[in-house]
Protein backbone atom coordinates (compact mmCIF):
# COMPACT_ATOMS: atom_id res chain seq x y z
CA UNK A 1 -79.81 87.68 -14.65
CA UNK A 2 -80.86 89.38 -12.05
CA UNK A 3 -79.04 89.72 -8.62
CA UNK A 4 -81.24 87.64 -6.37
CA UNK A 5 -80.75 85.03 -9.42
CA UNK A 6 -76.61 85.32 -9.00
CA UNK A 7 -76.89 84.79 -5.21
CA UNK A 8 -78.83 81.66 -5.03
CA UNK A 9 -76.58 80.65 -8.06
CA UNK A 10 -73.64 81.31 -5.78
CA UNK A 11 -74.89 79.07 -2.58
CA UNK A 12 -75.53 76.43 -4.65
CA UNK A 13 -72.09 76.54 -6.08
CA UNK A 14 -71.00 77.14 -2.30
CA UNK A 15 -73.23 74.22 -0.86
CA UNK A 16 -72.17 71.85 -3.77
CA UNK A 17 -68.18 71.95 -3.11
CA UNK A 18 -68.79 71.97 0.42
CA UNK A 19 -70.31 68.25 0.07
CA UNK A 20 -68.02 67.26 -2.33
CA UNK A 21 -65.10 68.38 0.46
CA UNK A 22 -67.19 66.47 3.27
CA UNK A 23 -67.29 63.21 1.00
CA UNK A 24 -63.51 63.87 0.18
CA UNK A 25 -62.65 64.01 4.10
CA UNK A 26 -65.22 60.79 4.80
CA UNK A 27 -62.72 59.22 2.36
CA UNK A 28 -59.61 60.14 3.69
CA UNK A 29 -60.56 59.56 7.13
CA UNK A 30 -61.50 55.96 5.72
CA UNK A 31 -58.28 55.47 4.44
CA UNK A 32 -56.70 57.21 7.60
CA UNK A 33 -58.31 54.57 9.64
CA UNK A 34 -57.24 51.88 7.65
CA UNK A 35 -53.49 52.48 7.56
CA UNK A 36 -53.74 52.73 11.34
CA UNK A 37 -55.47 49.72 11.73
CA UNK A 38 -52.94 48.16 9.51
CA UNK A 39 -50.46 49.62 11.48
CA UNK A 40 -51.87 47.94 14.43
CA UNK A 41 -52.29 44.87 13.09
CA UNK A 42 -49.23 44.69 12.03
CA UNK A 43 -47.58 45.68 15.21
CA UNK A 44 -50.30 42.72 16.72
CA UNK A 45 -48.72 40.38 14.58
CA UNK A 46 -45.10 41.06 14.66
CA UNK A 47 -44.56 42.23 18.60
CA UNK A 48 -45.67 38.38 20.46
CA UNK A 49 -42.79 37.07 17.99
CA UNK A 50 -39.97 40.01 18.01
CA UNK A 51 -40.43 40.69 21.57
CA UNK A 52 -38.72 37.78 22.97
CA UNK A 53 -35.84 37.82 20.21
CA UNK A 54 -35.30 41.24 21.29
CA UNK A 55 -34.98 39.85 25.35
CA UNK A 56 -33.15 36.69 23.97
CA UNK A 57 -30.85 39.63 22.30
CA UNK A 58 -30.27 41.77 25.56
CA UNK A 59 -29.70 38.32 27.25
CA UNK A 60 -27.42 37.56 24.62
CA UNK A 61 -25.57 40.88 25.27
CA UNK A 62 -25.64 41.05 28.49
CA UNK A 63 -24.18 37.49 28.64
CA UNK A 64 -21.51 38.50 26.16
CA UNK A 65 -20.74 41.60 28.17
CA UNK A 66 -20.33 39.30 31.01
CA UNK A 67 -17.92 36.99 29.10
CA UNK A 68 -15.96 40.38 27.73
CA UNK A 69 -15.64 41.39 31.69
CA UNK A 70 -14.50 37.94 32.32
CA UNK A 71 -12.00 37.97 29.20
CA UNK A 72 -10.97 41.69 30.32
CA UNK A 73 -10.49 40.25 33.67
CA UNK A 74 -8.90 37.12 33.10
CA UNK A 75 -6.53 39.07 30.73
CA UNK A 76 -5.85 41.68 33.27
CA UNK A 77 -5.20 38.39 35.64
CA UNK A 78 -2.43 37.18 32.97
CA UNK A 79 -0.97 40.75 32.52
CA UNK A 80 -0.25 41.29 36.40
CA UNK A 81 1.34 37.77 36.40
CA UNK A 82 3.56 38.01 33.68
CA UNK A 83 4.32 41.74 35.25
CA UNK A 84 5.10 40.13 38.43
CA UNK A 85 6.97 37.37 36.76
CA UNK A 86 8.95 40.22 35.11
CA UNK A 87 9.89 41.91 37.82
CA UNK A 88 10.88 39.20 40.36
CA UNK A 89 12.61 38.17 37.38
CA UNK A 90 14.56 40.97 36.83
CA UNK A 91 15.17 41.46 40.68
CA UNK A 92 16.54 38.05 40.69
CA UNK A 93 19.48 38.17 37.51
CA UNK A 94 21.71 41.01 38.08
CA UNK A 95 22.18 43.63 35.97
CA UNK A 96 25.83 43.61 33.79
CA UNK A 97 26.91 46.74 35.91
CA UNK A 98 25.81 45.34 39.25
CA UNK A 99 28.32 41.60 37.95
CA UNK A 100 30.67 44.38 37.16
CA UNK A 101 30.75 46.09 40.14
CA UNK A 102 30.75 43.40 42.39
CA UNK A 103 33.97 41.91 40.46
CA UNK A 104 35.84 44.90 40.62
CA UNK A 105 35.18 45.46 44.90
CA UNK A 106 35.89 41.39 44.99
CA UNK A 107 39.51 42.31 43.05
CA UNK A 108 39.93 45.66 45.20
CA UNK A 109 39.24 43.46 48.50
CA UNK A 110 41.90 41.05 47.24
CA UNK A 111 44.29 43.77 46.22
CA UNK A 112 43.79 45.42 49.44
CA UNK A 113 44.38 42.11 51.52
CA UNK A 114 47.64 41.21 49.36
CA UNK A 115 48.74 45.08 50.43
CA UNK A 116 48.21 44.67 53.75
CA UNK A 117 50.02 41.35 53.85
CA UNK A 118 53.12 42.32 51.58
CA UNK A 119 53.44 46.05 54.47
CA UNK A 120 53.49 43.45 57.31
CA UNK A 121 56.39 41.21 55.50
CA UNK A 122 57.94 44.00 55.03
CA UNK A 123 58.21 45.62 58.22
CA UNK A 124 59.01 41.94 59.59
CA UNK A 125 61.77 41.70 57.05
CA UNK A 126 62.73 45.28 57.62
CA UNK A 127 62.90 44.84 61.15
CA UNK A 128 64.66 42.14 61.07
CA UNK A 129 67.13 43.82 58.79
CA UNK A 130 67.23 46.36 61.31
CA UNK A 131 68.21 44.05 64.31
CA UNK A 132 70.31 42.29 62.60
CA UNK A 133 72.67 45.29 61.29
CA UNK A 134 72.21 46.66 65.22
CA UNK A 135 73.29 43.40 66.17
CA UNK A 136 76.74 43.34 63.87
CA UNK A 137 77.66 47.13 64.82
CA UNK A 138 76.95 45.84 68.15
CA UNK A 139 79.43 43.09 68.51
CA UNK A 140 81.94 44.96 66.92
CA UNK A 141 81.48 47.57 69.81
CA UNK A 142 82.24 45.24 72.40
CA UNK A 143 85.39 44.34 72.31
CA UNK A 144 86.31 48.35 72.97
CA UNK A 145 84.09 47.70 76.02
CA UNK A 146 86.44 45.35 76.81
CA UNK A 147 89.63 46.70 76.74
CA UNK A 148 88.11 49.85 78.55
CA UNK A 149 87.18 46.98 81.17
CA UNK A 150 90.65 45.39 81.50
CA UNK A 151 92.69 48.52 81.30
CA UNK A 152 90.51 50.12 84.15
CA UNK A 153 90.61 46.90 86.47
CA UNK A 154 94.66 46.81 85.75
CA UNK A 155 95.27 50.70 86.77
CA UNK A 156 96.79 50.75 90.41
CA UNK A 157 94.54 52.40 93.36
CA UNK A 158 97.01 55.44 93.85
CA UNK A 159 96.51 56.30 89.58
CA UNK A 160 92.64 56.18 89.94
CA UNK A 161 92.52 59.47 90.96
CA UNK A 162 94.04 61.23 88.58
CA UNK A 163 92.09 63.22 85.94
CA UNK A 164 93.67 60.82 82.91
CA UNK A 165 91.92 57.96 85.07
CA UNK A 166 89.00 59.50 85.69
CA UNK A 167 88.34 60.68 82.03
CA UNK A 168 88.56 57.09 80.80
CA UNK A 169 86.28 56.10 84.00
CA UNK A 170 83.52 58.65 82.56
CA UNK A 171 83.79 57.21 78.75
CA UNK A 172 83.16 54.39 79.56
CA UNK A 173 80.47 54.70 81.85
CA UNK A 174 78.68 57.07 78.93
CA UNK A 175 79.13 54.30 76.30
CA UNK A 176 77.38 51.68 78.89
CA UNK A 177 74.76 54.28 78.89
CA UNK A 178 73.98 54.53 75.56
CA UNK A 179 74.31 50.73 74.79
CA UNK A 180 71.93 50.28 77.56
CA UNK A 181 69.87 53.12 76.03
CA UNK A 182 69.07 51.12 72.65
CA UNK A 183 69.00 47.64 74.61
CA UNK A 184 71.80 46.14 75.26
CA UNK A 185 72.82 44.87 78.43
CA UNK A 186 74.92 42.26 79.87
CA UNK A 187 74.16 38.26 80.50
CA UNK A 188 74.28 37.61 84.42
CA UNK A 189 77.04 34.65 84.41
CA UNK A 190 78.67 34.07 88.49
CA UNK A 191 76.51 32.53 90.50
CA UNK A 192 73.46 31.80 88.18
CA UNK A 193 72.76 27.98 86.74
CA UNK A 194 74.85 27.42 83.30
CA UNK A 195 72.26 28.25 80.97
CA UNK A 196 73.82 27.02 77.43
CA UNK A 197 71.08 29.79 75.50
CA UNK A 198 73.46 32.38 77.42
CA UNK A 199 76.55 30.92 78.23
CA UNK A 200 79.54 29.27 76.99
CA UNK A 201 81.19 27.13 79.27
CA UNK A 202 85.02 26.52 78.91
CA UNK A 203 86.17 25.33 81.94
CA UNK A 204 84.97 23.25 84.90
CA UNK A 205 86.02 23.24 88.15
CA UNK A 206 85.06 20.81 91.45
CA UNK A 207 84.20 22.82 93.74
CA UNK A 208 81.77 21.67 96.95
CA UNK A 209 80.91 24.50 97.93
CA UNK A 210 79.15 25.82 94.67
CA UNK A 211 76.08 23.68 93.90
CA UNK A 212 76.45 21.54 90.59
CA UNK A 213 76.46 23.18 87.32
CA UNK A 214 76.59 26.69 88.57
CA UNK A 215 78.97 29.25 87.00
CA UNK A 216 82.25 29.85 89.14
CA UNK A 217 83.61 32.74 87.44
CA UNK A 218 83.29 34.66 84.14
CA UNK A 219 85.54 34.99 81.51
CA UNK A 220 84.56 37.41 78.97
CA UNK A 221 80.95 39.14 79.70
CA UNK A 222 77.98 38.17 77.41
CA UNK A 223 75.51 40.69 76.27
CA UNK A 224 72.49 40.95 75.01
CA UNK A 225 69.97 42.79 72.31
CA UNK A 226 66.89 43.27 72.64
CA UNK A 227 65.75 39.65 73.30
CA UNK A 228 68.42 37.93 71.41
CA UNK A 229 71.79 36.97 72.38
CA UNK A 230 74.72 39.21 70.63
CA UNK A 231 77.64 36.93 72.49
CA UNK A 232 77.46 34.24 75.40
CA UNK A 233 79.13 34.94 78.27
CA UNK A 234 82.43 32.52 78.47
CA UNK A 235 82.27 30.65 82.15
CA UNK A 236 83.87 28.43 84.28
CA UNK A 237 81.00 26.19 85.57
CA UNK A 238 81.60 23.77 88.87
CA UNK A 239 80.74 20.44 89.39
């Protein structure tokens, strides 16, 4: 064969597969076409009747997002009541230690007061205990006062002046000193209105010109203590 023969032989072969590749792409193309317009008819078919499921479904979702927002809400609404319900509750019953504590300052409070109350008795009583031993010491005292007081009104004029005389004068003016120094002094009696708190009256005398019941003359001096009487004075009244 010669060469010319092998070319033509060649382009034939050449031409041939090249129709048989254009009738293999009509078909494909065919087919092509068909799935696509299958595709699109199916989509034709299928959207008019999904499409409003799928908005009846986002309506449906939103709608139950609404109702969660409401449920999260309404629970959150529940939760800060019971919270507040809680805590008011709480605020309101006290607290064990809080009972305790106020128990123990109402029992200090009451200690305290009974304290305070049993100190003042017992200063009163202590006082008291004080005047009255003042009182006895005192009384017993008196009577020396006396007989200082009768032996220095019985001393004649011309022994007053001697230093024996005047030694006794000065004890006894010191002693009135220092009973007057813790309170004592002596009941007025001659010449006041009998006065039975102070005086004692033993004797009575008419006499016109003294007013009636007024003291004449004194017997025995009356003192005092303090505010109390330690002995009444013993009087003569008139009248």
């Amino acid at each position: 064969m010669s060469k010319e023969d092998m070319v033509k032989e060649a382009v034939e072969e050449a031409k041939a597969k090249a129709a048989e590749a254009e009738t293999a792409g009509t078909d494909q193309e065919g087919k092509t076409e068909t799935a696509g317009d299958a595709a699109e008819n199916v989509t034709a078919q299928t959207e008019p009747e999904d499409m409003p499921e799928a908005e009846e479904t986002s309506s449906d979702g939103e709608d139950a997002g609404e109702n969660e927002s409401d449920a999260d809400d309404t629970s959150d609404g529940q939760d800060s009541k019971t919270e507040k319900k809680k805590f008011f509750g709480k605020k309101n019953k006290k607290d064990k230690k809080d009972e305790k504590i106020d128990e123990l300052t109402d029992r200090l409070t009451r200690q305290m007061a009974e304290f305070d109350n049993f100190r003042k008795r017992t200063e009163k009583e202590k006082s008291q205990m004080y005047e009255i031993g003042a009182k006895d010491i005192i009384e017993k005292i008196l009577p020396i006062v006396d007989n200082f007081e009768r032996g220095l009104a019985s001393m004649p004029e011309e022994e007053k002046a001697t230093p024996f005389a005047e030694g006794m004068e000065k004890i006894y003016k010191q002693l009135m000193t220092t009973l007057e120094g813790i309170g004592v002094k002596p009941i007025e009696a001659v010449g006041q209105e009998f006065n039975p708190d102070f005086h004692n009256a033993v004797m009575h005398v008419e006499d016109e010109e003294l007013g009636e019941n007024i003291i004449a003359e004194e017997f025995q001096k009356g003192y005092m203590y303090r505010d109390s009487v330690v002995r009444h004075s013993m009087v003569k009244v008139a009248n």
